[in-house]
N, C-alpha and C. Protein backbone atom coordinates (compact mmCIF):
# COMPACT_ATOMS: atom_id res chain seq x y z
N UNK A 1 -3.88 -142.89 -12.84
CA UNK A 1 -4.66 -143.52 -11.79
C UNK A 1 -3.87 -143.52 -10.49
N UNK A 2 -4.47 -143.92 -9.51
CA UNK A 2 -3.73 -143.22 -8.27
C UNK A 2 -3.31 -145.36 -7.80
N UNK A 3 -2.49 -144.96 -6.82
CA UNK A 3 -1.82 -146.34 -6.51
C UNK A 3 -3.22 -147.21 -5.86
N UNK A 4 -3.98 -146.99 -5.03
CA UNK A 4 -4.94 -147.59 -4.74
C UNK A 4 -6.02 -148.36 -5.98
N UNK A 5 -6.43 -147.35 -6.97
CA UNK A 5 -7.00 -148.12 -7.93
C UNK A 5 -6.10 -149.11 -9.00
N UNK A 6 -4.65 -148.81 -9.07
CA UNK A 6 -3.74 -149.82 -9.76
C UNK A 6 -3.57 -150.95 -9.02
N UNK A 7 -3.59 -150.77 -8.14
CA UNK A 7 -3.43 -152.33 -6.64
C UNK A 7 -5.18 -152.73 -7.39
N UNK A 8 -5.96 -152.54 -7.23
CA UNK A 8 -7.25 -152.71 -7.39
C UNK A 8 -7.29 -153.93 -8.92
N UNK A 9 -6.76 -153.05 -10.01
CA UNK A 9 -6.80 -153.48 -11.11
C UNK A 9 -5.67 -154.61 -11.04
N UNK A 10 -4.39 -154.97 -10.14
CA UNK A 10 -3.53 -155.99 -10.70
C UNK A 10 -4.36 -157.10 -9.39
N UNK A 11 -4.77 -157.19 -8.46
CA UNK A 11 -5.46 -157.75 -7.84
C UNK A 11 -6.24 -158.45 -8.58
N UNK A 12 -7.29 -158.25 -9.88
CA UNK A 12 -8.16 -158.71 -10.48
C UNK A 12 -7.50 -159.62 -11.89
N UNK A 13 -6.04 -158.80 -12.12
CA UNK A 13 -4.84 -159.59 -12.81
C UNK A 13 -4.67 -160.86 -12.02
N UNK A 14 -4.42 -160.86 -10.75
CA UNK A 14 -3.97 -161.60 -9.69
C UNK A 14 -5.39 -162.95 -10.41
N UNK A 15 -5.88 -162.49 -9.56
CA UNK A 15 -7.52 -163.70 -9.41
C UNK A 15 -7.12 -163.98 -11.05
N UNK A 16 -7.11 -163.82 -12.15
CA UNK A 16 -7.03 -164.53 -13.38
C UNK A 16 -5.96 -165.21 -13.57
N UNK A 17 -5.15 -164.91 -13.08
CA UNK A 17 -3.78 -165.52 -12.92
C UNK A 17 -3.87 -166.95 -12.48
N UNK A 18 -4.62 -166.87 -11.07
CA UNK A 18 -5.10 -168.02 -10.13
C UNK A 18 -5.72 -169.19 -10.99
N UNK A 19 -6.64 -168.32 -11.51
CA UNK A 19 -7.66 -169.33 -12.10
C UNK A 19 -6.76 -170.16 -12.88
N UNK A 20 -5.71 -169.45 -14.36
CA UNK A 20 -4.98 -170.38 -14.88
C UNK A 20 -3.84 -171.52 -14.37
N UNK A 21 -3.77 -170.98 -12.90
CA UNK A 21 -2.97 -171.52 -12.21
C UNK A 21 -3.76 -173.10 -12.09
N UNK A 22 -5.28 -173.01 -11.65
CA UNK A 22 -6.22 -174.15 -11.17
C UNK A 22 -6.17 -175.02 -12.29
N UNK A 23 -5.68 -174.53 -13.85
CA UNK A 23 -6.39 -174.85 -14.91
C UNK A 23 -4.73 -175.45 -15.49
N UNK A 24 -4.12 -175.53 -14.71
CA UNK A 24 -2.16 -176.19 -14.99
C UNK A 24 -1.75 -175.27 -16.17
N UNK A 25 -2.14 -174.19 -16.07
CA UNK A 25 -1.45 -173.22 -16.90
C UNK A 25 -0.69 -172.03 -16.25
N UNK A 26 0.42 -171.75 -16.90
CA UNK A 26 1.47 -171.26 -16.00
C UNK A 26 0.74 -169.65 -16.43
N UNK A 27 0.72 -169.70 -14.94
CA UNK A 27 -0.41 -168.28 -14.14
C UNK A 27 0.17 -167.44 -14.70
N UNK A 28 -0.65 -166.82 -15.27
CA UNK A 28 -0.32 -165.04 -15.78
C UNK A 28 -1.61 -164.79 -15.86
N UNK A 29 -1.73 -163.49 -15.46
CA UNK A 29 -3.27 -163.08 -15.87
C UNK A 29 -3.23 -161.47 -16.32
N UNK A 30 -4.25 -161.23 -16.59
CA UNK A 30 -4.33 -159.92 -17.69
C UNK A 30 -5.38 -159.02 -17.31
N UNK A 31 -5.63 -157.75 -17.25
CA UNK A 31 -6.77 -156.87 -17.62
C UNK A 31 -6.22 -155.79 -18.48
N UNK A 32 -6.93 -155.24 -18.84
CA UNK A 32 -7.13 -154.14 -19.59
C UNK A 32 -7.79 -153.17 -19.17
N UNK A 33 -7.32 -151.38 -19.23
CA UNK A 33 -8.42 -150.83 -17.99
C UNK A 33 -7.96 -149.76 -19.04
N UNK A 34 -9.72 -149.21 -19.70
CA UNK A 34 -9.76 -147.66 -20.49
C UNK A 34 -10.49 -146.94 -19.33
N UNK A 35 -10.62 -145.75 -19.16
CA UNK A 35 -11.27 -144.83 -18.50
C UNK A 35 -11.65 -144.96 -17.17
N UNK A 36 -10.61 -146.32 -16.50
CA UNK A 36 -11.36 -146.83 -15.01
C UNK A 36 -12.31 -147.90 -15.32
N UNK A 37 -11.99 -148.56 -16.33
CA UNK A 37 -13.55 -149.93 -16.71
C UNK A 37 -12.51 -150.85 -17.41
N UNK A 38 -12.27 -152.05 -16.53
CA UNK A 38 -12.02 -153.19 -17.35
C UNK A 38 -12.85 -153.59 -18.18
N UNK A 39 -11.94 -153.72 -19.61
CA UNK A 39 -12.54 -153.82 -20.58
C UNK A 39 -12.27 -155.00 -21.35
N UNK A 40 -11.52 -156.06 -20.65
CA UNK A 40 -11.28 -157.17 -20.91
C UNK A 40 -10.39 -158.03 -19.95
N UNK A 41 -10.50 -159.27 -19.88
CA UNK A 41 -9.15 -159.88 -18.89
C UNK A 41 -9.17 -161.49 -19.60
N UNK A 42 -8.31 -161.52 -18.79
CA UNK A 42 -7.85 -163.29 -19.30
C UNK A 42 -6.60 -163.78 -18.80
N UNK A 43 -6.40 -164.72 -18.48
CA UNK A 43 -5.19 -165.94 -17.99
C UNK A 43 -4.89 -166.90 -19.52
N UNK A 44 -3.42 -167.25 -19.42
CA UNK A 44 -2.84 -167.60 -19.97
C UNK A 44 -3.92 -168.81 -20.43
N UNK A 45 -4.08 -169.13 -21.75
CA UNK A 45 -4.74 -170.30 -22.01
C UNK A 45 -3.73 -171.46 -23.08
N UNK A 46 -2.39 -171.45 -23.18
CA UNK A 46 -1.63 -172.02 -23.97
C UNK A 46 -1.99 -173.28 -24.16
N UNK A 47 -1.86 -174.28 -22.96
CA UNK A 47 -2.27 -175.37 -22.86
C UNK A 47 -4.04 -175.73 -23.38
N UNK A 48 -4.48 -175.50 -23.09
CA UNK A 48 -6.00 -175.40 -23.43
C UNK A 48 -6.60 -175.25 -24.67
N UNK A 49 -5.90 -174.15 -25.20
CA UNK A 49 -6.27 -173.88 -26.24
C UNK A 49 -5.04 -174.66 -27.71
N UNK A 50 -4.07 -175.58 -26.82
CA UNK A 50 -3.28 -176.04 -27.97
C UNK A 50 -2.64 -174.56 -29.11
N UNK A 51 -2.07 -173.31 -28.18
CA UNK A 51 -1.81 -172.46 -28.75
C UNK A 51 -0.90 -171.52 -28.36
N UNK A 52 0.42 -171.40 -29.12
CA UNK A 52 1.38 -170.96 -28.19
C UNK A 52 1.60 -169.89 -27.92
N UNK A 53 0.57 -169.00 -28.92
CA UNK A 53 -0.02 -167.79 -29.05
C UNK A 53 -0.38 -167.13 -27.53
N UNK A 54 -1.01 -168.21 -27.22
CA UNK A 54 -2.55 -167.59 -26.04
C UNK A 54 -1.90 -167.37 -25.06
N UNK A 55 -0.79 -166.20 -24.90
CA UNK A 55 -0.74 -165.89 -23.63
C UNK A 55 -1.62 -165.06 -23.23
N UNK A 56 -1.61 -164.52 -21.84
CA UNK A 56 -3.19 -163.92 -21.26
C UNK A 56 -2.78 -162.66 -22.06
N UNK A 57 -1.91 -161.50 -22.10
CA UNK A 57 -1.48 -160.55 -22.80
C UNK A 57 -2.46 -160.63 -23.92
N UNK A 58 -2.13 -161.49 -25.08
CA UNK A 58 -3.06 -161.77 -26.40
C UNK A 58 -4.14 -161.83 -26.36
N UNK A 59 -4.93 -162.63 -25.18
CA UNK A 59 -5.78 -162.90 -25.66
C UNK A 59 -6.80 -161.36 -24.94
N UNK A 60 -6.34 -161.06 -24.26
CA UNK A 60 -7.02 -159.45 -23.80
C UNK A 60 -6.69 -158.84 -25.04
N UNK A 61 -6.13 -158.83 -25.37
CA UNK A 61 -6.03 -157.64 -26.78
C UNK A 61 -7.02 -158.13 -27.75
N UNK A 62 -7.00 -159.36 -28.10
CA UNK A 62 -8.16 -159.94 -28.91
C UNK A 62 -9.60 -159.31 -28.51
N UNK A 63 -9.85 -159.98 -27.08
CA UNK A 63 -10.79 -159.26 -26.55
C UNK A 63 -11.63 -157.89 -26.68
N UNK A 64 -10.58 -157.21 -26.12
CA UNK A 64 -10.80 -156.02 -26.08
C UNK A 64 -10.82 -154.96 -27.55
N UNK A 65 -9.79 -154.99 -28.69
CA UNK A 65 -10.09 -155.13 -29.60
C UNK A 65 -11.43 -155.25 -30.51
N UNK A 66 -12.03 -156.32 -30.04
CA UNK A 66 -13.27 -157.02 -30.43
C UNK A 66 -14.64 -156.24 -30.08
N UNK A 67 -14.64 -156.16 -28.71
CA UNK A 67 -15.25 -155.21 -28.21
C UNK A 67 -15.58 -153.97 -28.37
N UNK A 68 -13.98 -153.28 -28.18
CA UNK A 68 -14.71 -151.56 -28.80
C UNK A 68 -14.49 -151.16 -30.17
N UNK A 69 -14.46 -152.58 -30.98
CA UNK A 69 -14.21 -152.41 -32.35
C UNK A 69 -13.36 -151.53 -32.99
N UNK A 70 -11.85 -152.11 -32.31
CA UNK A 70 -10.98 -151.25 -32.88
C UNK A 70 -9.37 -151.68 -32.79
N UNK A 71 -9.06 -151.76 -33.75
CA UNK A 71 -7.24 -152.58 -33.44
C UNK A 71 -6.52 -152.04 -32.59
N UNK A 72 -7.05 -150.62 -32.75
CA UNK A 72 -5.94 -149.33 -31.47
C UNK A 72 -6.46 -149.48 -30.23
N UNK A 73 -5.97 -149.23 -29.52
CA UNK A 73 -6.31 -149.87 -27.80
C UNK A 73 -5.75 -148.45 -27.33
N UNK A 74 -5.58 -147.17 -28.20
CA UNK A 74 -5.54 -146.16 -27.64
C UNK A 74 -6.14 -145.79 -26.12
N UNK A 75 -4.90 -144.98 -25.42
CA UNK A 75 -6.11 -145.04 -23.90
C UNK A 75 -6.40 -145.89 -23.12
N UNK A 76 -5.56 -146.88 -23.40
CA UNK A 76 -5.81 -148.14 -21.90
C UNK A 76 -4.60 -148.93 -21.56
N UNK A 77 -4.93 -148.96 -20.31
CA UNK A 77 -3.51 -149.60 -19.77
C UNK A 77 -4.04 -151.19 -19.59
N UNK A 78 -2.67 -152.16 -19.70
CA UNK A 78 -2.43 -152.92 -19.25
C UNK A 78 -1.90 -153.17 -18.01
N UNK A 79 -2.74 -154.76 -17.12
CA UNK A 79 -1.82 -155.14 -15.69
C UNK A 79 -2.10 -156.50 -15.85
N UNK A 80 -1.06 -156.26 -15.52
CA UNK A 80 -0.49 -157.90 -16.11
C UNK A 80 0.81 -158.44 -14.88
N UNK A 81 0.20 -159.67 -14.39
CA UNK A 81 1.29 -160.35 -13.21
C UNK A 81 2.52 -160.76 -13.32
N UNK A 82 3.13 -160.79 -14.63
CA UNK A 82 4.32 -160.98 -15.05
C UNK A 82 4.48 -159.63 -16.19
N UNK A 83 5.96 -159.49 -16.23
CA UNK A 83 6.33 -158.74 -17.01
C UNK A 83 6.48 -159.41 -18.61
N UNK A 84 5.88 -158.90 -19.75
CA UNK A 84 5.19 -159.83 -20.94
C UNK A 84 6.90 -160.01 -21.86
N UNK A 85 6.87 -161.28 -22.57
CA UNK A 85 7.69 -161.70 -22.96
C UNK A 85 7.49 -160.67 -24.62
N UNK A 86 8.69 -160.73 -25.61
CA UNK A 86 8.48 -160.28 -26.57
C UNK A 86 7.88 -160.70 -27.41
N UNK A 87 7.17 -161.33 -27.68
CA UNK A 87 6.13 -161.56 -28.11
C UNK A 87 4.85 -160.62 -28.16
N UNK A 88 4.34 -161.04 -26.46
CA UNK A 88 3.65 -159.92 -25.91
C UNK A 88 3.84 -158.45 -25.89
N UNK A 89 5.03 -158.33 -25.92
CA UNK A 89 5.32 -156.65 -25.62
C UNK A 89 5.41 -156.16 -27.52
N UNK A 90 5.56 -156.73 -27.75
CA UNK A 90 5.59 -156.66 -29.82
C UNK A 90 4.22 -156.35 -29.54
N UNK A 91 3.11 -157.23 -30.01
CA UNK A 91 1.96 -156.88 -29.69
C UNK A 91 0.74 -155.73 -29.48
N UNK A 92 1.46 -155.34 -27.75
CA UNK A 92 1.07 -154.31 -27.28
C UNK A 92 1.54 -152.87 -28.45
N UNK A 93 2.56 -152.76 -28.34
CA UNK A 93 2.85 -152.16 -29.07
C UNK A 93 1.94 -152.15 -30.38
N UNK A 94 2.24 -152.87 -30.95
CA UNK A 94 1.03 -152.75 -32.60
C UNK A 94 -0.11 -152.21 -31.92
N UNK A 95 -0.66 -152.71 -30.92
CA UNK A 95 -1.86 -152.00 -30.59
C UNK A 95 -2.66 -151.19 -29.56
N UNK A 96 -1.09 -150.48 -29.49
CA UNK A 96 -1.26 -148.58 -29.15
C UNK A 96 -1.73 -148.44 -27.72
N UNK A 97 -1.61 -149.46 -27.14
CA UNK A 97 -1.50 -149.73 -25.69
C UNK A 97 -0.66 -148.63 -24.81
N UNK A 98 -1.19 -147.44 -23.95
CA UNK A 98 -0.59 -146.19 -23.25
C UNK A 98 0.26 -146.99 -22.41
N UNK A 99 0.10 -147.82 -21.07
CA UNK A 99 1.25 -148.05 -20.67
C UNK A 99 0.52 -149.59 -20.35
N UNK A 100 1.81 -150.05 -19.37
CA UNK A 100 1.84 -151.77 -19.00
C UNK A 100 2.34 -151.41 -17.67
N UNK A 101 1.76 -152.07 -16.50
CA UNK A 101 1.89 -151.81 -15.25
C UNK A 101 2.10 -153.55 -15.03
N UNK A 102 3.30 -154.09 -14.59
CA UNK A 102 3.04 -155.39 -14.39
C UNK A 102 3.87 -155.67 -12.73
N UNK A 103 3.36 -156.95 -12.42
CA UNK A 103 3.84 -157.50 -10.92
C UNK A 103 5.41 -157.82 -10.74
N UNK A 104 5.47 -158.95 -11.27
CA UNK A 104 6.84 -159.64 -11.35
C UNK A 104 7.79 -159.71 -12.31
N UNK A 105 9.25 -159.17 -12.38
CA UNK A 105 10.01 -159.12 -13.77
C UNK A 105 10.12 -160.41 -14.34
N UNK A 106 10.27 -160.78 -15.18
CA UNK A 106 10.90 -162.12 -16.01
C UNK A 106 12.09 -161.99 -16.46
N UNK A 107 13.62 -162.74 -15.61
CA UNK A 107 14.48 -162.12 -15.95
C UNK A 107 15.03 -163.39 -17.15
N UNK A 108 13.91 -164.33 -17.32
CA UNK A 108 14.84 -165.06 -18.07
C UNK A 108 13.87 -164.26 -19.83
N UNK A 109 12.87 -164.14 -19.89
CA UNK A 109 12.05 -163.83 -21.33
C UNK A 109 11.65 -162.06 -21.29
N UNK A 110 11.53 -161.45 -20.15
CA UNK A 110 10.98 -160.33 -20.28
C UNK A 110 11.52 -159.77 -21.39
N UNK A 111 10.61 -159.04 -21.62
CA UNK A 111 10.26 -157.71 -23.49
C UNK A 111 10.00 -156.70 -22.97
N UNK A 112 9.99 -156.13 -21.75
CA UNK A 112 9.90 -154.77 -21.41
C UNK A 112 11.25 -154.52 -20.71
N UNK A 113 11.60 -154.82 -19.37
CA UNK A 113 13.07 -154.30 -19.58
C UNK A 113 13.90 -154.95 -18.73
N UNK A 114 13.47 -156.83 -18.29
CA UNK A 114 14.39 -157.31 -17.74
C UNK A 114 15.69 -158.06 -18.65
N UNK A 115 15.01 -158.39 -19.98
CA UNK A 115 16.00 -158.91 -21.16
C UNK A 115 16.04 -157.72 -22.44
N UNK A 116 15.05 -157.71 -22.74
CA UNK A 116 14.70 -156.99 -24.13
C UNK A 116 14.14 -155.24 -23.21
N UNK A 117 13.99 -154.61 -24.46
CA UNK A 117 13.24 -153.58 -24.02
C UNK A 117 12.45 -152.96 -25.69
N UNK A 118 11.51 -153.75 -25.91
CA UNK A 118 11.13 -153.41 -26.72
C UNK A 118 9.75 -152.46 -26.97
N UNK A 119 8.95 -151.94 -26.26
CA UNK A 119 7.77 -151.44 -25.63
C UNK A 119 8.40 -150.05 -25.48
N UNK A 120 10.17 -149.81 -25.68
CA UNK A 120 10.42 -148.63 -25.30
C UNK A 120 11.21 -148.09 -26.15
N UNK A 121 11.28 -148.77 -27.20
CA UNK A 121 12.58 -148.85 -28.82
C UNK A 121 11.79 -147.09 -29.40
N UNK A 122 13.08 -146.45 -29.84
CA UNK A 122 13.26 -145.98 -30.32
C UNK A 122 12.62 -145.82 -31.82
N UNK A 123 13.22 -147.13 -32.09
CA UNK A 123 12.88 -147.60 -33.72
C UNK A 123 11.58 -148.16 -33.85
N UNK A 124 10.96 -148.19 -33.24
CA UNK A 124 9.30 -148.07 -33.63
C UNK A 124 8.41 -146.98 -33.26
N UNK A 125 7.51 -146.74 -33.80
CA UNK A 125 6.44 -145.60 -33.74
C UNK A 125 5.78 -145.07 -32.63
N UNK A 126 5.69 -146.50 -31.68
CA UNK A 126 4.69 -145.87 -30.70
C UNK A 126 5.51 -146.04 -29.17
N UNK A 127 5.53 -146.12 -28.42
CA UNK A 127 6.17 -146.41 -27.13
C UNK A 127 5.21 -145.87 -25.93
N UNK A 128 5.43 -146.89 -25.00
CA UNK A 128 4.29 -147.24 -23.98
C UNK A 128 5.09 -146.88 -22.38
N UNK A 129 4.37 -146.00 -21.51
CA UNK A 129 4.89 -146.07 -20.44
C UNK A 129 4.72 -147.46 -20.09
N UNK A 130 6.05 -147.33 -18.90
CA UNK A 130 6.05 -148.93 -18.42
C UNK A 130 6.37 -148.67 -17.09
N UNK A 131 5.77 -149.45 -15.89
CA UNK A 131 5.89 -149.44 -14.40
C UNK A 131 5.86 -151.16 -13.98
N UNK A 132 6.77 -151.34 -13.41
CA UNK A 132 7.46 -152.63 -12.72
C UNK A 132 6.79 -152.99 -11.33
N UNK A 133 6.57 -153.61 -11.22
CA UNK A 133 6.55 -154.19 -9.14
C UNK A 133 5.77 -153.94 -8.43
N UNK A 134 4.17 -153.53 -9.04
CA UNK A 134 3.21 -153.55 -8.79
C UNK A 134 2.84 -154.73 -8.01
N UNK A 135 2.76 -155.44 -6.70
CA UNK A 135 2.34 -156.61 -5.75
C UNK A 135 3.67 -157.39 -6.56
N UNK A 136 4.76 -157.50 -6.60
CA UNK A 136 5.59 -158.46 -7.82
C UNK A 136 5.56 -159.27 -6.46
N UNK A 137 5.80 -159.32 -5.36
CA UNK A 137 5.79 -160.59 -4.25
C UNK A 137 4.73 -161.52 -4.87
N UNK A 138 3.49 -160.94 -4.87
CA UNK A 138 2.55 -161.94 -4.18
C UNK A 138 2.19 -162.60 -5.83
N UNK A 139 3.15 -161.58 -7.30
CA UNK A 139 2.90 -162.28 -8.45
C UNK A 139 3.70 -163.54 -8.64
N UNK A 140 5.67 -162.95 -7.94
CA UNK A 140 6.52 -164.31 -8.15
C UNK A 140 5.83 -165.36 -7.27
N UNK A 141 5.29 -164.90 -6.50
CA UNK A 141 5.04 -166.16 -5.55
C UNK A 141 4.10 -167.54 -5.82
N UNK A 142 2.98 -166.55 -6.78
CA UNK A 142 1.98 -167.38 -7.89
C UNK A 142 2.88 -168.36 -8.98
N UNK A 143 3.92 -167.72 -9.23
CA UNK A 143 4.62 -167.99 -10.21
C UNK A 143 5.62 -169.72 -9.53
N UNK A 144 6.29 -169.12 -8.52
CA UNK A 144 7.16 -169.61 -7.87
C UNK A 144 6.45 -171.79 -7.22
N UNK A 145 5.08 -170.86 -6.78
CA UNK A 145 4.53 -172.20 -6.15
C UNK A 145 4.29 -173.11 -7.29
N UNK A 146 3.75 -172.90 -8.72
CA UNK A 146 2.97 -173.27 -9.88
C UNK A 146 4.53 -174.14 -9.71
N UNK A 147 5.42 -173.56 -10.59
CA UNK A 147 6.76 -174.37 -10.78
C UNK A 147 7.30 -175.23 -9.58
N UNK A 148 7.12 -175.00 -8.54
CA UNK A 148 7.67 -175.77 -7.45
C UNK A 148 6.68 -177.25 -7.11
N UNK A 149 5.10 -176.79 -7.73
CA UNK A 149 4.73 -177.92 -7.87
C UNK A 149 4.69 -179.09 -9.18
N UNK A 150 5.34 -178.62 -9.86
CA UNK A 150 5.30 -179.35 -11.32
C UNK A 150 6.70 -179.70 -11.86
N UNK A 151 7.54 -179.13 -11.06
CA UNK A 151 9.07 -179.79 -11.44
C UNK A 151 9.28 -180.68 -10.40
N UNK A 152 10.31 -181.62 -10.65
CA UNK A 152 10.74 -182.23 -9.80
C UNK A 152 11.98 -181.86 -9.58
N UNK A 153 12.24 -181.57 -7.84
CA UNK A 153 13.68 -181.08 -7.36
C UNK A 153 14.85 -181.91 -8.15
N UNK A 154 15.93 -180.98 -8.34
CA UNK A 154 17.14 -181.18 -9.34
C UNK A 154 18.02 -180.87 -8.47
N UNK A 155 17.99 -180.51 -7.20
CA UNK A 155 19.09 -180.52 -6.53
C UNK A 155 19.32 -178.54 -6.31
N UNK A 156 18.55 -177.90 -7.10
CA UNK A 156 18.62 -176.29 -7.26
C UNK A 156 19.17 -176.12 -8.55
N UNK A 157 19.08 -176.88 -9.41
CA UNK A 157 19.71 -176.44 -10.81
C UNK A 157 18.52 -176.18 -12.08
């Protein structure tokens, strides 16, 4: 896909992100895009759903999954506003996910390649292109405000 329609698709990551942001869930948001057609999206629902599972990552795969009736997610990319923790990037992987285009690294949990790099192991079967820093400003910044309003200053520690 050309850079204009990937800005397009993490933009619509973006807006789901938001929403979980409105909803005191720490903003991440998700699409899924086969052939140029989001085919699923979602924001983090952890809190909500009482599930520590439900990051937005998961629950698009559920989704989408569900949809074209099929565990393999062959043929579609992920965009996603944070870079997915291992958990998430385990996941993707099981389900054959071509690549992951995400905004902002996570240098304290990332599973693609700010801590872990597992989406790109050797020792498993499938491996997923991966592209970094897609809008990552305007993702840490989602990220950045959420936490700046819900902690209380520690002095910078």
């Amino acid at each position: 896909m050309t850079l204009p329609q990937n800005k397009r698709f993490m933009l619509e990551a973006l807006k789901e992100a938001k929403k979980g942001f409105k909803k005191n869930e720490v903003p991440v948001g998700a699409v899924l895009v086969k052939d140029g057609r989001i085919v699923a999206r979602s924001c983090s629902k952890v809190r909500a759903l009482k599930d520590p599972t439900a990051h937005a990552e998961i629950l698009v795969i559920r989704k989408a999954a569900k949809k074209i009736k099929n565990e393999r997610l062959n043929g579609c990319v992920l965009y996603v506003t944070v870079e997915p923790c291992t958990m998430c990037a385990g996941a993707l992987v099981l389900a054959r996910v071509k690549k992951i285009i995400y905004g902002a690294a996570e240098p304290k949990t990332g599973g693609l390649k700010s801590v872990f790099r597992i989406a790109s192991s050797k020792k498993l079967n499938h491996r997923m292109e991966i592209e970094g820093g897609l809008l990552a400003r305007q993702c840490a910044e989602l990220m950045k405000n959420f936490f700046r309003e819900r902690r209380p200053s520690n002095g910078g520690i």
